[in-house]
N, C-alpha and C. Protein backbone atom coordinates (compact mmCIF):
# COMPACT_ATOMS: atom_id res chain seq x y z
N UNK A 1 37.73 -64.21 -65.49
CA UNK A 1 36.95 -65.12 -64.69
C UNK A 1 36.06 -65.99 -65.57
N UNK A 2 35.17 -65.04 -67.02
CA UNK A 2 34.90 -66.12 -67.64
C UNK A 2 35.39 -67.58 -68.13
N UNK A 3 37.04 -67.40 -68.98
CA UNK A 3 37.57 -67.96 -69.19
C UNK A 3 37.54 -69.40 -68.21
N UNK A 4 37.98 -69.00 -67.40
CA UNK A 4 38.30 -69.96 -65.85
C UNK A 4 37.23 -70.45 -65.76
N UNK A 5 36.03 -70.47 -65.38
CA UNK A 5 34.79 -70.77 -65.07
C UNK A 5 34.46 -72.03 -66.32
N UNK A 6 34.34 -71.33 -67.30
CA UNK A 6 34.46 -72.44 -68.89
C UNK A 6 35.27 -73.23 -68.78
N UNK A 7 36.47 -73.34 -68.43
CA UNK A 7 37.63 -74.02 -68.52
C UNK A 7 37.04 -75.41 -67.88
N UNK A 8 36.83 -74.97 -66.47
CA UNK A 8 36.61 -75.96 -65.37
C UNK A 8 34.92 -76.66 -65.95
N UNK A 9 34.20 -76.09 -66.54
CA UNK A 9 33.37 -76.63 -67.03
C UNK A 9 34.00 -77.71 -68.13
N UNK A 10 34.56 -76.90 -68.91
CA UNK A 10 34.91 -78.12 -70.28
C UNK A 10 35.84 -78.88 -69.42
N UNK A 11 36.35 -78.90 -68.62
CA UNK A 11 37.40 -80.14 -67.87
C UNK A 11 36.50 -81.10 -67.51
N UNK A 12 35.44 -80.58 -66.81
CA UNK A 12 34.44 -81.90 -65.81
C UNK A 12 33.72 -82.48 -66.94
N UNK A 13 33.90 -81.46 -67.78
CA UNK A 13 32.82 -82.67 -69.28
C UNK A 13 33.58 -83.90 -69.88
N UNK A 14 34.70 -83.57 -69.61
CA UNK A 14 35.68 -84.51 -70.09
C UNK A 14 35.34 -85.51 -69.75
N UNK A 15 34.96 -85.82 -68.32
CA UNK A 15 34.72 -86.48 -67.51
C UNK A 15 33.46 -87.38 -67.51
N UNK A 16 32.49 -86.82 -68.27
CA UNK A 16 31.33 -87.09 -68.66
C UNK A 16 30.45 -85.99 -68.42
N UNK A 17 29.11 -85.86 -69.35
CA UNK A 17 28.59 -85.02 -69.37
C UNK A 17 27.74 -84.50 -67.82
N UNK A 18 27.38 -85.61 -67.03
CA UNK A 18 27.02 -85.32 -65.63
C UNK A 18 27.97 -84.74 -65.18
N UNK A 19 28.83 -84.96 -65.30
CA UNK A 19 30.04 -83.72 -64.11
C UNK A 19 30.42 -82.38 -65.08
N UNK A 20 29.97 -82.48 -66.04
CA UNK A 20 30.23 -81.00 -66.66
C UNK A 20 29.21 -80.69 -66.33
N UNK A 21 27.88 -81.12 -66.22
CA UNK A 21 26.58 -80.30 -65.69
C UNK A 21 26.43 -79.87 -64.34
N UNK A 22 27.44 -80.95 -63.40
CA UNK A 22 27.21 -80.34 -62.11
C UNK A 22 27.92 -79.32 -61.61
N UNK A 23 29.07 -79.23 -62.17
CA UNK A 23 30.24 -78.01 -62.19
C UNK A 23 29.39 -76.96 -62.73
N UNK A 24 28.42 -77.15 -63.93
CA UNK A 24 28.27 -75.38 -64.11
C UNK A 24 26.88 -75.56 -63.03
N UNK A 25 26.29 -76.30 -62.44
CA UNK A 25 25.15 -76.03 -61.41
C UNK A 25 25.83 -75.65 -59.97
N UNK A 26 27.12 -75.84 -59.98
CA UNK A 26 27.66 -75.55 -58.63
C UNK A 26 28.48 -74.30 -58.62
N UNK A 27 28.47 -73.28 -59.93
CA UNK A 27 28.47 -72.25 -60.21
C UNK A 27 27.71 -71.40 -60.16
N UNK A 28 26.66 -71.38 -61.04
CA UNK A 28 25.27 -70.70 -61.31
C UNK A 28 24.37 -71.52 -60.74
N UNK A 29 23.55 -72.76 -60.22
CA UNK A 29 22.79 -72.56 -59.38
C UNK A 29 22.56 -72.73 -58.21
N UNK A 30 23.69 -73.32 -57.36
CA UNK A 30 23.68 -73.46 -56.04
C UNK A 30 24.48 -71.62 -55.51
N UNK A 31 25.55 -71.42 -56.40
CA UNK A 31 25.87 -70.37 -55.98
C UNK A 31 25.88 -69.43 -56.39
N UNK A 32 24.96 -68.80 -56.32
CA UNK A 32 24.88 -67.20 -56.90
C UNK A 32 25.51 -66.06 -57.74
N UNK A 33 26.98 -66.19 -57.00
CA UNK A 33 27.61 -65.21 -56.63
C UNK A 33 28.25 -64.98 -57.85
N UNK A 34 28.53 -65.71 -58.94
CA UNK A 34 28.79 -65.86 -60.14
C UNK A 34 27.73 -65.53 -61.17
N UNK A 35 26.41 -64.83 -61.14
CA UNK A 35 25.70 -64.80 -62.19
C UNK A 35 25.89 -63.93 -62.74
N UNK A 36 26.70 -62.80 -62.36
CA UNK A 36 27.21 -61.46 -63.79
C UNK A 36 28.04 -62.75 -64.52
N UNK A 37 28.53 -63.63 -63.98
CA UNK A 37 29.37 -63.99 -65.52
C UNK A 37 28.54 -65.40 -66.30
N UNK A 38 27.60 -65.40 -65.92
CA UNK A 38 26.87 -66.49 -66.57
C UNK A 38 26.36 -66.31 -68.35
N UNK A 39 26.32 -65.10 -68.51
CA UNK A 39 25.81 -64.77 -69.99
C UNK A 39 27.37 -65.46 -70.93
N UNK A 40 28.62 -64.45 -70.35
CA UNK A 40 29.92 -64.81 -70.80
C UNK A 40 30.03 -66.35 -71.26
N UNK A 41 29.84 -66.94 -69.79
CA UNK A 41 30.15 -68.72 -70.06
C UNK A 41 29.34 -69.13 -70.88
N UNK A 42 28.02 -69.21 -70.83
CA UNK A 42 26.96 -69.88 -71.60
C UNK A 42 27.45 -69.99 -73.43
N UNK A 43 27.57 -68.42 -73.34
CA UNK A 43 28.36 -68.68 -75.17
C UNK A 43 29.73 -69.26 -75.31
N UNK A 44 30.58 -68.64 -74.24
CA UNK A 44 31.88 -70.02 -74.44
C UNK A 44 31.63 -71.53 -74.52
N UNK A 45 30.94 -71.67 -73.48
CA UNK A 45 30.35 -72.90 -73.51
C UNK A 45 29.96 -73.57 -75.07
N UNK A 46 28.88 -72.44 -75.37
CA UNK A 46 28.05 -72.91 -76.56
C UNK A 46 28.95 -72.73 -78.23
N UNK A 47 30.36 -71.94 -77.81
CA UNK A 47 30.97 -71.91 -79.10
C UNK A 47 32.22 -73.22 -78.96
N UNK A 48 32.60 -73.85 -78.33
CA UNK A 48 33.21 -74.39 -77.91
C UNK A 48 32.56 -76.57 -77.72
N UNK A 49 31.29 -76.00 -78.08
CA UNK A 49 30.44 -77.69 -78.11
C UNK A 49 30.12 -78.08 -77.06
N UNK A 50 30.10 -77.19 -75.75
CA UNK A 50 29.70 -77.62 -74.72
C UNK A 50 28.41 -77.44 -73.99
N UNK A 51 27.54 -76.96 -75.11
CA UNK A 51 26.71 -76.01 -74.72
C UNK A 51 25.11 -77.31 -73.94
N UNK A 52 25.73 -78.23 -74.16
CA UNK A 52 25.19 -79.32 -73.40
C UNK A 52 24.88 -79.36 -71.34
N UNK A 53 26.32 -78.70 -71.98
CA UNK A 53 26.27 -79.19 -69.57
C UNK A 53 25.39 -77.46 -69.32
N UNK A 54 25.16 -76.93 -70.14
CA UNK A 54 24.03 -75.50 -69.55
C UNK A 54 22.74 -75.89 -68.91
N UNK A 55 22.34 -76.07 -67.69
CA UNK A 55 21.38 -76.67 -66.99
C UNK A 55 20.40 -75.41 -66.59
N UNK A 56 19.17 -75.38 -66.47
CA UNK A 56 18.64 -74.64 -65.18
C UNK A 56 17.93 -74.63 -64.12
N UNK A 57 18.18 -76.23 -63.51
CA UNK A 57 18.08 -76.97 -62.28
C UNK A 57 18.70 -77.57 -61.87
């Protein structure tokens, strides 16, 4: 699930960095239900150069 979650993050960044930020806010902060895997993504994210779209609002 990490994997997947990152994925779809680094896809919407593609896109520009606002839609990679709102994809991981429509993960972790509108929806909850995903925060056991938020530690996982954050370092994929952050080994991977994306560590940009990590928001916490």
């Amino acid at each position: 699930m990490i994997s997947f979650i990152s994925d779809s993050i680094i896809r919407a960044k593609e896109l520009g960095l606002e839609s990679g930020q709102a994809k991981y806010r429509a993960y972790f902060i509108n929806l909850r239900i995903y925060a056991k895997y938020k530690q996982g993504v954050d370092e994929l994210l952050a080994q991977s150069g994306c560590g940009d779209c990590i928001v916490t609002e």
